[in-house]
PDB file of N, CA and C in Angstrom:
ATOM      1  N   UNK A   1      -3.643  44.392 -30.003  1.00  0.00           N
ATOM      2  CA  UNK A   1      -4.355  43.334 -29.327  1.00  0.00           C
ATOM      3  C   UNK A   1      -3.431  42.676 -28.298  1.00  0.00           C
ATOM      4  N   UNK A   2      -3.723  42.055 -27.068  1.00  0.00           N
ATOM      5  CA  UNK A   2      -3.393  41.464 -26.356  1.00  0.00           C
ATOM      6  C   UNK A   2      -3.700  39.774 -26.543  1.00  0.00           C
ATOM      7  N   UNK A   3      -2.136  39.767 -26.150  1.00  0.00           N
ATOM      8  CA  UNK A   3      -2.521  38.069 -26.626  1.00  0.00           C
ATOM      9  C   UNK A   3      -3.225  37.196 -25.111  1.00  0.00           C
ATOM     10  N   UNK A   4      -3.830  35.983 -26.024  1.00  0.00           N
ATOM     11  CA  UNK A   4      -4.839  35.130 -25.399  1.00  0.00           C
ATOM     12  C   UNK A   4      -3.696  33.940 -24.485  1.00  0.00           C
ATOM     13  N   UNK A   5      -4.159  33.969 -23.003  1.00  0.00           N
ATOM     14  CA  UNK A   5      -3.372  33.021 -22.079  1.00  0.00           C
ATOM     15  C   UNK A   5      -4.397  31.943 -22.210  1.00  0.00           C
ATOM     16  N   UNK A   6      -5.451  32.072 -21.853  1.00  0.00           N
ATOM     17  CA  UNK A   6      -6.202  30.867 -22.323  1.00  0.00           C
ATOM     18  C   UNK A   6      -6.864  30.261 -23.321  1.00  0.00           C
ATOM     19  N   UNK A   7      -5.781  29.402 -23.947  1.00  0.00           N
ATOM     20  CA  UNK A   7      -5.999  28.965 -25.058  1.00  0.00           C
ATOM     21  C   UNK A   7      -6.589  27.186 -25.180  1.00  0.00           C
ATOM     22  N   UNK A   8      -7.306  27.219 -25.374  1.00  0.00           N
ATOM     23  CA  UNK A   8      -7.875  25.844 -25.416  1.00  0.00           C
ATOM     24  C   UNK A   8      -7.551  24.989 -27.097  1.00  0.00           C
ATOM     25  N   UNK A   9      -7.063  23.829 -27.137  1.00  0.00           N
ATOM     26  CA  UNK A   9      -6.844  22.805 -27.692  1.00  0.00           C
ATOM     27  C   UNK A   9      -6.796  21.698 -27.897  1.00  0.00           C
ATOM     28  N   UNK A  10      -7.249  20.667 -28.784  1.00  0.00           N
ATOM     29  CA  UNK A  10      -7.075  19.286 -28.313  1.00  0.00           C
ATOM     30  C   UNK A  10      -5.601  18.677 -28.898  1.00  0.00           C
ATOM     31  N   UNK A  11      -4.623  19.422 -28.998  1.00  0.00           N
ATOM     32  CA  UNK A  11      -3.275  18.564 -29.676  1.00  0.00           C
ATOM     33  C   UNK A  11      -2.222  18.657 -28.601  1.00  0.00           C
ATOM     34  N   UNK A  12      -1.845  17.563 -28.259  1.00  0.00           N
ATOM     35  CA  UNK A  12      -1.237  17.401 -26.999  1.00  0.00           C
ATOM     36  C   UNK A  12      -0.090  16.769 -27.219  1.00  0.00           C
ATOM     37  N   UNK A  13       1.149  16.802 -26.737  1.00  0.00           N
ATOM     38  CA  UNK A  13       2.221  16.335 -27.356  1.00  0.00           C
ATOM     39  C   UNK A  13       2.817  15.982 -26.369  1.00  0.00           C
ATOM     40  N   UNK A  14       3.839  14.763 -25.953  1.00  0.00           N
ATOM     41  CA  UNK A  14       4.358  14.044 -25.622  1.00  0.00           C
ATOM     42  C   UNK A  14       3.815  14.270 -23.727  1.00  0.00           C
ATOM     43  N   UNK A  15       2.275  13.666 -23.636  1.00  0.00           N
ATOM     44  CA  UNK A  15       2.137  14.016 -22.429  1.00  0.00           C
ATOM     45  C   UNK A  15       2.233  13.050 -21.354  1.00  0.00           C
ATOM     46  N   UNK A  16       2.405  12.005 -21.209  1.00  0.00           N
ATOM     47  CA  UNK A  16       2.701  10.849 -20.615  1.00  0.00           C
ATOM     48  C   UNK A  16       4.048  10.266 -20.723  1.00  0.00           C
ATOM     49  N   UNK A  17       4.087  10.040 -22.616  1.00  0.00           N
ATOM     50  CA  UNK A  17       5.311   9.499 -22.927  1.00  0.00           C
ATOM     51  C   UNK A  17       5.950   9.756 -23.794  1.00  0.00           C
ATOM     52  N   UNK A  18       6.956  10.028 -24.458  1.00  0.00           N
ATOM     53  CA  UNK A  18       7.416  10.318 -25.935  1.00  0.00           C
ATOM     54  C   UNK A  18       6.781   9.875 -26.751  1.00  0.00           C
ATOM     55  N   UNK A  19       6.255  10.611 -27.946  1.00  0.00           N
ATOM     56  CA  UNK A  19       5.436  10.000 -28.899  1.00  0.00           C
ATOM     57  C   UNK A  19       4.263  10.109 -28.903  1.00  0.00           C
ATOM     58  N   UNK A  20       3.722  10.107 -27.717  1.00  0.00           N
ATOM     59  CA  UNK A  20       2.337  10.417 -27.637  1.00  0.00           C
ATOM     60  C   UNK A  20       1.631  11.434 -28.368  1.00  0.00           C
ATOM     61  N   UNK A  21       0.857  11.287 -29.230  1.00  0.00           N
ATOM     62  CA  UNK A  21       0.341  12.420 -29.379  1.00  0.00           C
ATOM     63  C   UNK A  21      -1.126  12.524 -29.626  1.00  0.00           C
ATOM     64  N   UNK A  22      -2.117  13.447 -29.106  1.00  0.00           N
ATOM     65  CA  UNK A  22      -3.141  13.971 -29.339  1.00  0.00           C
ATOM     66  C   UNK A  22      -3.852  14.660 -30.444  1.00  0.00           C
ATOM     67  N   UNK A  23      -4.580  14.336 -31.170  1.00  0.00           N
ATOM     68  CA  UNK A  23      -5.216  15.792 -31.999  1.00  0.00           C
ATOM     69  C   UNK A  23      -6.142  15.872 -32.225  1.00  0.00           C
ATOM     70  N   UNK A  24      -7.094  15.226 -31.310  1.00  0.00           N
ATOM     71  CA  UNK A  24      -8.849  15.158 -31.535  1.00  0.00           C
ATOM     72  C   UNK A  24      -9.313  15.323 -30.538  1.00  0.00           C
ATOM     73  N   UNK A  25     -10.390  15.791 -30.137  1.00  0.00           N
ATOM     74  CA  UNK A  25     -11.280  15.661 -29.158  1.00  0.00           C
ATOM     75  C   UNK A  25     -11.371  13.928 -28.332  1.00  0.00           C
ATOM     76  N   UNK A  26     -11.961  13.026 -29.362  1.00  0.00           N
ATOM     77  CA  UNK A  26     -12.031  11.744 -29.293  1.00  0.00           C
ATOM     78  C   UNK A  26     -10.638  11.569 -28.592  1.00  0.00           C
ATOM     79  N   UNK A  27      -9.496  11.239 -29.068  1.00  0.00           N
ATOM     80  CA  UNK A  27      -8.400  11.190 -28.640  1.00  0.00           C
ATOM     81  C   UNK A  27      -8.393  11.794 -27.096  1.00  0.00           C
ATOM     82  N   UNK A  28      -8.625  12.556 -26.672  1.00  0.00           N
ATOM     83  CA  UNK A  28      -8.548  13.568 -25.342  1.00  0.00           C
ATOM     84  C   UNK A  28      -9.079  12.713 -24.506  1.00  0.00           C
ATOM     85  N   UNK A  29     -10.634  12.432 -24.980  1.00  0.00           N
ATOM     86  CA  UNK A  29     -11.463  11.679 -24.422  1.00  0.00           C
ATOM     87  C   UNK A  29     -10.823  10.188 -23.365  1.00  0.00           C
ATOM     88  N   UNK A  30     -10.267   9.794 -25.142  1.00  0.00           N
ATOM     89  CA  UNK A  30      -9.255   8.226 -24.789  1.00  0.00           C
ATOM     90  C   UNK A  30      -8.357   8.575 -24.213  1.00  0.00           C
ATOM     91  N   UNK A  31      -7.490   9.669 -23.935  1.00  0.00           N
ATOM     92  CA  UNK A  31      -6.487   9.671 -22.803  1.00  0.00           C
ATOM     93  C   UNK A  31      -6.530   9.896 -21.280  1.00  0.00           C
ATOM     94  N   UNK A  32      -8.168  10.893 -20.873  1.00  0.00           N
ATOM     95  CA  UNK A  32      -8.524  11.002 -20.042  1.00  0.00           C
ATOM     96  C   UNK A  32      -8.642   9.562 -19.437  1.00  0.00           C
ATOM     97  N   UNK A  33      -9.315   8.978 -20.534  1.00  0.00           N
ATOM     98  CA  UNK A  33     -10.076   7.629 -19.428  1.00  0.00           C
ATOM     99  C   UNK A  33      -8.596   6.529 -19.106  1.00  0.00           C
ATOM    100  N   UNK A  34      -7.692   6.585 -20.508  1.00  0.00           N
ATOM    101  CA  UNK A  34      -6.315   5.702 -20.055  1.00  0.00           C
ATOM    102  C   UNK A  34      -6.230   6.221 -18.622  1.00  0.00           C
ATOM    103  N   UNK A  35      -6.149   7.584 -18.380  1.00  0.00           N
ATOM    104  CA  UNK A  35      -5.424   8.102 -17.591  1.00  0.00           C
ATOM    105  C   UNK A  35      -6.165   7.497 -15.997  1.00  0.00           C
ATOM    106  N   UNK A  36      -7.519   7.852 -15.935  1.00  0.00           N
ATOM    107  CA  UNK A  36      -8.146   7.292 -14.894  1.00  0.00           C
ATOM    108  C   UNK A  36      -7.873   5.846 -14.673  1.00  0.00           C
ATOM    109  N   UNK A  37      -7.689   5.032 -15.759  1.00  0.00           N
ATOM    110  CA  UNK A  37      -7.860   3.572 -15.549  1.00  0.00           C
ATOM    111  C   UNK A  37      -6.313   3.387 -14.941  1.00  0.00           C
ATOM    112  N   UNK A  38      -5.579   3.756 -15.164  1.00  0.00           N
ATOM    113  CA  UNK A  38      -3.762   3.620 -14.658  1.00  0.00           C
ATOM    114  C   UNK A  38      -4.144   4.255 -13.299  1.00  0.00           C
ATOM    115  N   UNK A  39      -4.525   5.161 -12.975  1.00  0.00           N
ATOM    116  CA  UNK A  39      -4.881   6.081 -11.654  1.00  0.00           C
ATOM    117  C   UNK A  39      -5.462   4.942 -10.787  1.00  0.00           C
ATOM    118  N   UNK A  40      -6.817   4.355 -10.939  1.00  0.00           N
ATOM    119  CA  UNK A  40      -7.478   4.016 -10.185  1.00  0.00           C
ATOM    120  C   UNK A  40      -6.375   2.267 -10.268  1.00  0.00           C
ATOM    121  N   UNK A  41      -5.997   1.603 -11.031  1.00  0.00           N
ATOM    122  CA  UNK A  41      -5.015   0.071 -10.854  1.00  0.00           C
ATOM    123  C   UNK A  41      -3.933   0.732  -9.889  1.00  0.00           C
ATOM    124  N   UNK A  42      -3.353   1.372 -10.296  1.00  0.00           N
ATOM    125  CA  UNK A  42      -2.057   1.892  -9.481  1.00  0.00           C
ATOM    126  C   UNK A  42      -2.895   2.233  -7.856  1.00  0.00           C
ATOM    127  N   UNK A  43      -4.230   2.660  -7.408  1.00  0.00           N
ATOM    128  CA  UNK A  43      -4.185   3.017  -5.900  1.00  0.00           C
ATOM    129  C   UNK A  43      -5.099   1.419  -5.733  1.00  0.00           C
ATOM    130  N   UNK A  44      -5.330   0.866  -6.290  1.00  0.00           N
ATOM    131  CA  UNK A  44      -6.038  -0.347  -6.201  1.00  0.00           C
ATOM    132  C   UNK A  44      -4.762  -1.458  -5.364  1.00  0.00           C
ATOM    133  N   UNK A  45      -3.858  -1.119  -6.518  1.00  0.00           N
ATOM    134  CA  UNK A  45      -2.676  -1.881  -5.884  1.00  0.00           C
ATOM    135  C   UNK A  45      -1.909  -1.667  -4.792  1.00  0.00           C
ATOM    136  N   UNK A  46      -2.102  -0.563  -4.151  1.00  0.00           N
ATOM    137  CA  UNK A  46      -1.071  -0.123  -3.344  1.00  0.00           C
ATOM    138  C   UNK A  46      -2.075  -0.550  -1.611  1.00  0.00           C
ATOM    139  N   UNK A  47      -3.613  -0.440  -2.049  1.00  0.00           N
ATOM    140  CA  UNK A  47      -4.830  -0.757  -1.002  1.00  0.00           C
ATOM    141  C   UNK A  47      -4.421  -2.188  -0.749  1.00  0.00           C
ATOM    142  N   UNK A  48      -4.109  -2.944  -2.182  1.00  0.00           N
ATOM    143  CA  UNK A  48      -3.873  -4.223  -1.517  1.00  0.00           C
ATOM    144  C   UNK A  48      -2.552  -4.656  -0.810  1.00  0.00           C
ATOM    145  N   UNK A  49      -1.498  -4.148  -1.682  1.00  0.00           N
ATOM    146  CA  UNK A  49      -0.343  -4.114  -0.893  1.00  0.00           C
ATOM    147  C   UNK A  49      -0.299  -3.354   0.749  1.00  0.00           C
ATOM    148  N   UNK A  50      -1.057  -2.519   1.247  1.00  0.00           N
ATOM    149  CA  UNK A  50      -1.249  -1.987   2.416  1.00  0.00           C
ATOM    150  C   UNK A  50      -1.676  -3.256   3.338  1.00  0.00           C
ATOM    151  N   UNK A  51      -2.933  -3.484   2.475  1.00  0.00           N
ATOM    152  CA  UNK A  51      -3.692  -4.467   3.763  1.00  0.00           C
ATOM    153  C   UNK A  51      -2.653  -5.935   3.526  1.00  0.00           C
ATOM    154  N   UNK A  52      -1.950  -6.157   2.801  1.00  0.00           N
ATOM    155  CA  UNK A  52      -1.521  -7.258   3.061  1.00  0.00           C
ATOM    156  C   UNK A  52      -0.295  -7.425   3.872  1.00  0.00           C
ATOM    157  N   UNK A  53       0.488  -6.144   3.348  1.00  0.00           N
ATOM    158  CA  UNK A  53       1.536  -6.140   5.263  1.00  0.00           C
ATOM    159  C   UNK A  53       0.848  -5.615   6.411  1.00  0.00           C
ATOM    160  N   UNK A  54      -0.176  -4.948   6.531  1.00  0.00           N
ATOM    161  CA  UNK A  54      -0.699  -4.800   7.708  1.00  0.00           C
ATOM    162  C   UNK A  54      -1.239  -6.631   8.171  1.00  0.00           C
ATOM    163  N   UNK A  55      -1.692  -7.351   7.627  1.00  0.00           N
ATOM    164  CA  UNK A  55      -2.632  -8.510   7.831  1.00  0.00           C
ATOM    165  C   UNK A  55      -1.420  -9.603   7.640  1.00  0.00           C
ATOM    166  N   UNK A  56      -0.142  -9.223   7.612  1.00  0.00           N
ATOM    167  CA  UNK A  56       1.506 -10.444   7.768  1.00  0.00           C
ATOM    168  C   UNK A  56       1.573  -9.396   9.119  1.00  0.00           C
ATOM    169  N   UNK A  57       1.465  -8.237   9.453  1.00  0.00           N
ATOM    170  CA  UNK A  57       2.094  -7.683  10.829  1.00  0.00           C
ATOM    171  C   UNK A  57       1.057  -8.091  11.813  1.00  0.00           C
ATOM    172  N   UNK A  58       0.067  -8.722  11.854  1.00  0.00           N
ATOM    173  CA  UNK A  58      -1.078  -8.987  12.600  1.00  0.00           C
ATOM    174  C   UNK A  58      -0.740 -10.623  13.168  1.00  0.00           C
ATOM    175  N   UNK A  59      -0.186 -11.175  11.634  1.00  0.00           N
ATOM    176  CA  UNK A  59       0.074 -12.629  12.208  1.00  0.00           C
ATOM    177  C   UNK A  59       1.595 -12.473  12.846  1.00  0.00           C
ATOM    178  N   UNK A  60       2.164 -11.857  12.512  1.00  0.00           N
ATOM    179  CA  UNK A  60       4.089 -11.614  13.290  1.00  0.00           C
ATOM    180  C   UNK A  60       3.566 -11.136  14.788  1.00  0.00           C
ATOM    181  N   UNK A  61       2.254 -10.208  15.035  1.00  0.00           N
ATOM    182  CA  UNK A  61       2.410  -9.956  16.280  1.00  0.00           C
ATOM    183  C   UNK A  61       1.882 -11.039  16.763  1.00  0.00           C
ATOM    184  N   UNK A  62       0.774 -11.860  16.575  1.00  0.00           N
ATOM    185  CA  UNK A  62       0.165 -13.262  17.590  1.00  0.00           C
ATOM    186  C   UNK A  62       0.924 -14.229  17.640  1.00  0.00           C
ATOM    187  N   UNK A  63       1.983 -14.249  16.166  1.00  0.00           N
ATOM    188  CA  UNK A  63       3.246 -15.534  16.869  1.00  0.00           C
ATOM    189  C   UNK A  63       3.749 -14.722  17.956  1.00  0.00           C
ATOM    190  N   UNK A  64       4.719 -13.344  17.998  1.00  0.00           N
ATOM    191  CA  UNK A  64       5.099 -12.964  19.151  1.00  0.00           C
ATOM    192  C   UNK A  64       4.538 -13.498  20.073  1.00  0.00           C
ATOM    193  N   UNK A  65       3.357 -13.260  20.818  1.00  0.00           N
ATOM    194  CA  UNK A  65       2.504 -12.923  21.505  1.00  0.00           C
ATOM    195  C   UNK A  65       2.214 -14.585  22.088  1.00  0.00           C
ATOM    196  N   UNK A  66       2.299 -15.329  21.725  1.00  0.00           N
ATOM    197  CA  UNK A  66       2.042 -16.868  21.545  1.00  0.00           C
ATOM    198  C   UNK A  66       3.215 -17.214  22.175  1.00  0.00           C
ATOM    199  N   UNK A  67       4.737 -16.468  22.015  1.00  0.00           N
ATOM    200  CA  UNK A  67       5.654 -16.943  21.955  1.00  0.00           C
ATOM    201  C   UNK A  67       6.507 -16.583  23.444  1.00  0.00           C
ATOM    202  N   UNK A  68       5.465 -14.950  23.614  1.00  0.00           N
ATOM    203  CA  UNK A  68       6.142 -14.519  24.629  1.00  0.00           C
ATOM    204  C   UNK A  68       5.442 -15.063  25.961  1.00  0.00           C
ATOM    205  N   UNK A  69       3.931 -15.743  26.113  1.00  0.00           N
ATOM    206  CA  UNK A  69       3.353 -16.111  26.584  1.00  0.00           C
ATOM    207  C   UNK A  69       3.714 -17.673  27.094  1.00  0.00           C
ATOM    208  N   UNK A  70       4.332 -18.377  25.805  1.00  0.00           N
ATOM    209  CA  UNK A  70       4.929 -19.567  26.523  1.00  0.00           C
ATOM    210  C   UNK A  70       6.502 -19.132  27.227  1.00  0.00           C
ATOM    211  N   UNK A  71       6.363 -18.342  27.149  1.00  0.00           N
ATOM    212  CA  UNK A  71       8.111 -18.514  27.568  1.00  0.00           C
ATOM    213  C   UNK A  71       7.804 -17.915  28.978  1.00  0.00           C
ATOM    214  N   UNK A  72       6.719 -16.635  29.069  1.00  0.00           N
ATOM    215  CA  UNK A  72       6.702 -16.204  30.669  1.00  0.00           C
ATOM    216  C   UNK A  72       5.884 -17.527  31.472  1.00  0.00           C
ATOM    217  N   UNK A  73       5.116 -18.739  30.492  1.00  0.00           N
ATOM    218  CA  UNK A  73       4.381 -19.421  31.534  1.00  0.00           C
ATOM    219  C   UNK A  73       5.803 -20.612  31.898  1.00  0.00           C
ATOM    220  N   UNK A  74       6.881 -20.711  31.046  1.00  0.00           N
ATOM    221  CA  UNK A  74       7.896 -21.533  31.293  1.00  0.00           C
ATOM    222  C   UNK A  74       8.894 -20.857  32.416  1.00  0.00           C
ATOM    223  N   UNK A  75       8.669 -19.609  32.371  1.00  0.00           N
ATOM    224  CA  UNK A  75       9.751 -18.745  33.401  1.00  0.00           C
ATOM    225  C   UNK A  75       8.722 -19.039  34.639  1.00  0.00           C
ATOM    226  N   UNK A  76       7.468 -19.284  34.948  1.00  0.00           N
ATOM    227  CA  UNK A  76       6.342 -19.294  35.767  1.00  0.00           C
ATOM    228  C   UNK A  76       6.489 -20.620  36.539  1.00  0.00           C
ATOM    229  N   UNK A  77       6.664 -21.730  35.622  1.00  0.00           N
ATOM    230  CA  UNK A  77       7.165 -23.087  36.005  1.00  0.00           C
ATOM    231  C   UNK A  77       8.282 -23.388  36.653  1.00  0.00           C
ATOM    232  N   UNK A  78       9.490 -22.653  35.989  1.00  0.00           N
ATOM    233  CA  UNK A  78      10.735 -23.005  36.750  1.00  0.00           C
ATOM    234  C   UNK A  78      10.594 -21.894  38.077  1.00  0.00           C
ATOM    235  N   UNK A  79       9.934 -21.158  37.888  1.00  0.00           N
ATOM    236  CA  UNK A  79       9.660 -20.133  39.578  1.00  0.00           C
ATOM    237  C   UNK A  79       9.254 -21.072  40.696  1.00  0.00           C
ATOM    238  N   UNK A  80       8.097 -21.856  40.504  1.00  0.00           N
ATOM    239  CA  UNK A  80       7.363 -22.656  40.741  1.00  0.00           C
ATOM    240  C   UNK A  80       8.425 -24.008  41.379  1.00  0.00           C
ATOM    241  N   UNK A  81       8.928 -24.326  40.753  1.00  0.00           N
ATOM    242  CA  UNK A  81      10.087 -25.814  40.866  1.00  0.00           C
ATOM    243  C   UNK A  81      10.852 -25.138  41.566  1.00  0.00           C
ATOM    244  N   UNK A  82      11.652 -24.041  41.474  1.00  0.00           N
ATOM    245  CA  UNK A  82      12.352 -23.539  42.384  1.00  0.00           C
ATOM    246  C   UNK A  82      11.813 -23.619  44.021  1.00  0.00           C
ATOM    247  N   UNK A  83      11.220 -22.917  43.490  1.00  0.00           N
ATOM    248  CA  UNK A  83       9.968 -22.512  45.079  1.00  0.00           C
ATOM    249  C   UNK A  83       9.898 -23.738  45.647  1.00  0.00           C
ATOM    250  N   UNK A  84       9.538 -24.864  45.290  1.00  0.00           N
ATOM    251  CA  UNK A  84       9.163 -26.098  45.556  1.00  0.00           C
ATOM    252  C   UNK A  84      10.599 -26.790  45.973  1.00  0.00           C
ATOM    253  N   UNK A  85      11.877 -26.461  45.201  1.00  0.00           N
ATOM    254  CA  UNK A  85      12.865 -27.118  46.100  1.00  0.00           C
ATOM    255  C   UNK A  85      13.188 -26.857  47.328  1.00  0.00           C
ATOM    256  N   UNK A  86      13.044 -25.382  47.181  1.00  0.00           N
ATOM    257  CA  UNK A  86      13.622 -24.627  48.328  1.00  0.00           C
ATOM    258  C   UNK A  86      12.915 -25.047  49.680  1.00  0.00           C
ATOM    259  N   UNK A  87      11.807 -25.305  49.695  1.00  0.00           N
ATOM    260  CA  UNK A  87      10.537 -25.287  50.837  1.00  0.00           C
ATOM    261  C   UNK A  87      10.477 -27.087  51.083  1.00  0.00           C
ATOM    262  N   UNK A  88      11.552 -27.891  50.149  1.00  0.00           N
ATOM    263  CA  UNK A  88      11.283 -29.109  50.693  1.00  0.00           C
ATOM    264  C   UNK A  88      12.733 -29.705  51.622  1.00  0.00           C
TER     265      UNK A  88
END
């Protein structure tokens, strides 16, 4: 006889963490769903951590932007005063 590669079982041994262990169907069941529920918190968290440095890089660019705007309308002013000495 040739031996069997696919072998199906429910006893599962140290599959996450040391100690762990499986030996029921039920059990399988409960590790599948641990497994989804850690899956889906872990990309839950990372969606929020995304949008929340994208939405701090949104406010860093409008201070820029705020910042670079007063300074070219202050470079605009002293152009201005210049201009105005020169011509008086």
């Amino acid at each position: 006889m040739h031996k069997s590669y696919l072998e199906f079982d429910f006893r599962v041994e140290d599959l996450l963490f040391k100690g762990l262990t499986v030996d029921s169907g039920i059990g399988m069941v409960g590790l599948c769903i641990a497994v989804a529920v850690f899956t889906f918190m872990y990309e839950t968290m990372k969606t929020l951590r995304q949008r929340l440095v994208s939405s701090l890089g949104k406010v860093n660019h409008d201070i820029r932007y705020v910042s670079d705007s007063h300074s070219e309308r202050s470079m605009l002013v002293e152009m201005k005063e210049s201009h105005q000495k020169w011509n008086s």
